[in-house]
Protein backbone atom coordinates (compact mmCIF):
# COMPACT_ATOMS: atom_id res chain seq x y z
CA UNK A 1 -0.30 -6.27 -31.39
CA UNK A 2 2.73 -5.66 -28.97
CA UNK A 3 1.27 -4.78 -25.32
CA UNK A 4 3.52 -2.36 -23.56
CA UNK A 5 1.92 -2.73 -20.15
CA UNK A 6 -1.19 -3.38 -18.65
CA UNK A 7 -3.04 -2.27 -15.84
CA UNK A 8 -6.07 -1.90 -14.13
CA UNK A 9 -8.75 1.13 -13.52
CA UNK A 10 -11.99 0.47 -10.80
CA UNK A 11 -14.08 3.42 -11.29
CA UNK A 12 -15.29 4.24 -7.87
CA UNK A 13 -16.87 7.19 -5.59
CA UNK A 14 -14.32 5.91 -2.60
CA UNK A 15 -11.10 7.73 -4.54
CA UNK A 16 -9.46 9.09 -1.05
CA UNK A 17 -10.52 5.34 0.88
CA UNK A 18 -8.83 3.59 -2.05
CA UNK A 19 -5.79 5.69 -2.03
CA UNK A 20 -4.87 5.86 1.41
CA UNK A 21 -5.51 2.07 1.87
CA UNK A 22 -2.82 0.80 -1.39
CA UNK A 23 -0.20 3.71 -0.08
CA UNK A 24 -0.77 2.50 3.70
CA UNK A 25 -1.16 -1.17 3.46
CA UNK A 26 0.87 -2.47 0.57
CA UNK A 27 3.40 0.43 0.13
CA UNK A 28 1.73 1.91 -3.04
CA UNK A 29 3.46 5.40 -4.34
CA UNK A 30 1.12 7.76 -6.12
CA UNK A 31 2.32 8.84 -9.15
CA UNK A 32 -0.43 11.06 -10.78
CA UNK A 33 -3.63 12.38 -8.63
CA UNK A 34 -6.09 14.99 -9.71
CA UNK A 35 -8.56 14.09 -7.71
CA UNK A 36 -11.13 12.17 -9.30
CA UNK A 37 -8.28 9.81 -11.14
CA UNK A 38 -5.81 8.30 -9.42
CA UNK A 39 -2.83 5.92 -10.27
CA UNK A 40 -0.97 3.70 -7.97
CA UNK A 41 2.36 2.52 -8.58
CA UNK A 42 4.33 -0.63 -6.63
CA UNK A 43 8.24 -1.02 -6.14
CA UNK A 44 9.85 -2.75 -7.28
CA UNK A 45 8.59 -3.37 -10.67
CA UNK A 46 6.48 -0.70 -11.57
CA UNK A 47 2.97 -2.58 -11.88
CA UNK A 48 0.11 0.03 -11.47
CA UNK A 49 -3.02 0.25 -10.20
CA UNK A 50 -5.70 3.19 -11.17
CA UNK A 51 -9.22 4.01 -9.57
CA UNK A 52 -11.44 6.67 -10.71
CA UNK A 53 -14.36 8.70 -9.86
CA UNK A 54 -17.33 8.79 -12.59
CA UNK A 55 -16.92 11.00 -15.55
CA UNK A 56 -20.35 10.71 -16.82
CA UNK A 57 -23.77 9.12 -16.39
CA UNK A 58 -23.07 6.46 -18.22
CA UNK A 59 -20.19 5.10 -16.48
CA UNK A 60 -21.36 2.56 -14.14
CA UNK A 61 -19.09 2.12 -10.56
CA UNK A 62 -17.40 -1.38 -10.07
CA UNK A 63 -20.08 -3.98 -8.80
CA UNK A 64 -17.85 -5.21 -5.70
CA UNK A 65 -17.69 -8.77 -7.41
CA UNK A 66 -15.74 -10.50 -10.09
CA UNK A 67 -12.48 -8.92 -9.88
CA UNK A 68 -9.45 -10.16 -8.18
CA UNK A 69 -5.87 -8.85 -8.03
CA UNK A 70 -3.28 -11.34 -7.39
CA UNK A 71 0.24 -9.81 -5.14
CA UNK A 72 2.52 -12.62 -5.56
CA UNK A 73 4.82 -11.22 -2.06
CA UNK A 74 7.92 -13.46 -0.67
CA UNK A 75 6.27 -14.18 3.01
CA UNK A 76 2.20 -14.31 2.78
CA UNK A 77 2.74 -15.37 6.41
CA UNK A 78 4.29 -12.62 7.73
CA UNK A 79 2.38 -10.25 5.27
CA UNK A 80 -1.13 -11.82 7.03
CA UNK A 81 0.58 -10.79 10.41
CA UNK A 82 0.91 -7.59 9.71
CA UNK A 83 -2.24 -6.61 7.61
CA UNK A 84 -4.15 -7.90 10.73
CA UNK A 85 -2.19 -5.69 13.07
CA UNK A 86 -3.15 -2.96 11.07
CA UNK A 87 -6.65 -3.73 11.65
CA UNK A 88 -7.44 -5.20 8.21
CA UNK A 89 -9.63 -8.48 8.64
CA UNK A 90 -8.61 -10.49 5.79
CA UNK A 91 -11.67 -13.22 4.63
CA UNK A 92 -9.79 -16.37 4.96
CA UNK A 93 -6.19 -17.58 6.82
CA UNK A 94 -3.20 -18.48 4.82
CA UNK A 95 -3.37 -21.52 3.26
CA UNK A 96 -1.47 -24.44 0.97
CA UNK A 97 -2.44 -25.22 -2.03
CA UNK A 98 -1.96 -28.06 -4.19
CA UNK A 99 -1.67 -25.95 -7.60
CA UNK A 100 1.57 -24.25 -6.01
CA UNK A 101 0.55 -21.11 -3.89
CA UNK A 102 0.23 -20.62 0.01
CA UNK A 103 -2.66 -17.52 0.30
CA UNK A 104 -5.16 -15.87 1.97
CA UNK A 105 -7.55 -13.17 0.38
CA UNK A 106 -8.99 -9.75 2.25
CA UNK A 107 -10.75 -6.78 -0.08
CA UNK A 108 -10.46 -3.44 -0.12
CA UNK A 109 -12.52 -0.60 0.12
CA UNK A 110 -14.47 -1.08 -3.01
CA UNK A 111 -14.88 -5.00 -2.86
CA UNK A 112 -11.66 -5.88 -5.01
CA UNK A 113 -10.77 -9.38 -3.76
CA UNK A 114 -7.38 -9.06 -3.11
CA UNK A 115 -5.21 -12.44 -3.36
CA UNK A 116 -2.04 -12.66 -1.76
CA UNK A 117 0.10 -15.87 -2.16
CA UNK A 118 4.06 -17.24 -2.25
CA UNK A 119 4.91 -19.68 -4.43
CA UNK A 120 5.89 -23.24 -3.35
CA UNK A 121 5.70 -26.52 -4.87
CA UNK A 122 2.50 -27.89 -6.28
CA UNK A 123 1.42 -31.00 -6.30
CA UNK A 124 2.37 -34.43 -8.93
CA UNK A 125 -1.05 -33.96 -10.02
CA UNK A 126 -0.64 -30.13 -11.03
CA UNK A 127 2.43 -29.91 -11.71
CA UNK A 128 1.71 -31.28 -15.63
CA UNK A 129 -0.66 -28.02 -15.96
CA UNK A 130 2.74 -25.74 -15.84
CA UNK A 131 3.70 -25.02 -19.41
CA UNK A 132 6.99 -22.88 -18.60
């Protein structure tokens, strides 16, 4: 199998919370919206993001737990700054770690942990886990 892309789709009931916080908070641009399905696309390479309402009684919402995005961004610092002053309480400072990213992680309206990191060097004892 050749995979073309991949993306993600949280079925939730908070459609017009989870589309105003990606578009205000981490620059997301909307690229189809019907109203109960909505996809979420980020600059500058494309990578989307879709949440949607139900369709059915036997589609269960996301649980709020278990699911993680990771935004690799080129200041996590600054980013941190600035999610704060827009009133976002992320759930932990930015940090070092020895496995090669400096993060911090906040979630959004549904629960998604969302993991925001830079790159920077790892550690001896890590770096031998790096296969490219």
């Amino acid at each position: 199998m050749i995979v073309k892309d991949l993306s993600s789709c949280v079925v939730t009931n908070k459609i017009d919370e989870t589309r105003e916080f990606y578009v205000r908070h981490f620059g997301g641009k909307v690229i189809f919206d019907c109203g109960w399905y909505v996809n979420v696309r980020f600059e500058p390479d494309g990578r989307a993001m879709q949440f949607m309402a139900p369709q059915g009684g036997d589609q269960p919402l996301f649980g709020g737990t278990g699911l993680t995005f990771n935004f690799s961004v080129s200041d996590v610092d600054s980013e941190y700054a600035r999610l704060r002053s827009e009133g976002l309480s992320p759930l932990s400072s930015p940090e070092d770690h020895p496995w090669g990213d400096r993060g911090f992680a906040l979630a959004d309206p549904n629960g998604v942990m969302l993991y925001l990191y830079q790159e920077i060097e790892p550690s001896p004892e890590f770096k031998k886990y790096f296969l490219e």
